[in-house]
Protein backbone atom coordinates (compact mmCIF):
# COMPACT_ATOMS: atom_id res chain seq x y z
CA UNK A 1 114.38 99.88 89.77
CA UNK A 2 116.59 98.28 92.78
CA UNK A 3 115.86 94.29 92.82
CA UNK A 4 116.90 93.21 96.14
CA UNK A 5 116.85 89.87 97.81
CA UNK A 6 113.77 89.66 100.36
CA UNK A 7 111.74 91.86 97.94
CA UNK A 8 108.61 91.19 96.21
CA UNK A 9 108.16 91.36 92.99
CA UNK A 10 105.44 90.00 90.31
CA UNK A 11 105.96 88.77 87.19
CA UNK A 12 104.83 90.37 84.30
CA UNK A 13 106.01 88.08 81.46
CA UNK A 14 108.96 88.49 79.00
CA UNK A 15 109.20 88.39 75.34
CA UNK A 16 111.69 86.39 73.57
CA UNK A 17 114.89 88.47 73.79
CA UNK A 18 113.88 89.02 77.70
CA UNK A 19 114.24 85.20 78.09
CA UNK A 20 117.84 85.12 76.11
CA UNK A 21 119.57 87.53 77.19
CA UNK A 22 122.61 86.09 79.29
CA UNK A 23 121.30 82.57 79.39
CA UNK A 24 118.14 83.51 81.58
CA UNK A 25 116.25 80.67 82.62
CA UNK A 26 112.58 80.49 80.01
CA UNK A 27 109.82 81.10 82.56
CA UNK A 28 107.43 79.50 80.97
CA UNK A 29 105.98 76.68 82.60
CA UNK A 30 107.36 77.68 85.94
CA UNK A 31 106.03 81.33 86.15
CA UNK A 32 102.29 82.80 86.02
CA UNK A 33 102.03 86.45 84.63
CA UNK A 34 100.53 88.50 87.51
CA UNK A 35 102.16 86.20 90.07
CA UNK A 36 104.01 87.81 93.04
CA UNK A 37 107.66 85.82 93.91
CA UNK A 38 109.74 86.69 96.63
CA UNK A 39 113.87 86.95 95.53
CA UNK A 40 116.50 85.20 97.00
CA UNK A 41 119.14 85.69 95.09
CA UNK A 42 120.43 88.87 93.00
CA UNK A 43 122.94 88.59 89.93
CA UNK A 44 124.15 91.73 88.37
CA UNK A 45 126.04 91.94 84.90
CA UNK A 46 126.70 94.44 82.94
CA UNK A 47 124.06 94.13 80.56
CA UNK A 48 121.35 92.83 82.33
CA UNK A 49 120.41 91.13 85.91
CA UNK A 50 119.05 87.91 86.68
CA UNK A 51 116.98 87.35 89.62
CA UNK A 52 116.48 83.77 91.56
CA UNK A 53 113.09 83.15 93.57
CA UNK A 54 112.37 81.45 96.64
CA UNK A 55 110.92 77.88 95.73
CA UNK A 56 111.63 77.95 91.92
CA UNK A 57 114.36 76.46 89.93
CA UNK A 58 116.69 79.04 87.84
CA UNK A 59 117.26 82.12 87.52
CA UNK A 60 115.13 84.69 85.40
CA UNK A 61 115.66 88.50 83.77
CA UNK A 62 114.96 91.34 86.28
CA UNK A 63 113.31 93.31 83.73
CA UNK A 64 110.10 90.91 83.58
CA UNK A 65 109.03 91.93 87.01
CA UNK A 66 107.90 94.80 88.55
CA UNK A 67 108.41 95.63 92.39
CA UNK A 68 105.29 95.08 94.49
């Protein structure tokens, strides 16, 4: 699945190695499951990719969303 900046996406909640991997910011608190973010910023590594949404702070696992 292609995460791409301008995309929608909605969050469908991580579990706890989700959150750690590659210092990924913890969601909770600042994300609601079933909540649709739009990205604005794309971070690719070679073990996992962060994602950064418009209007909230850090930077979270692309592999808790899902592309709307």
């Amino acid at each position: 699945m292609m995460k791409e900046i301008g995309k929608k996406v909605e969050f469908t909640g991580c579990n706890e190695e989700q959150k750690n991997m590659g210092n990924c910011d913890n969601p909770e608190g600042k994300l609601h499951i079933g909540s649709e973010y739009v990205i604005s910023d794309v971070e690719e590594h070679s073990w996992h990719t962060k994602i950064s949404l418009e209007g909230i702070d850090g930077s979270f696992n692309s592999v808790c969303f899902d592309e709307v």
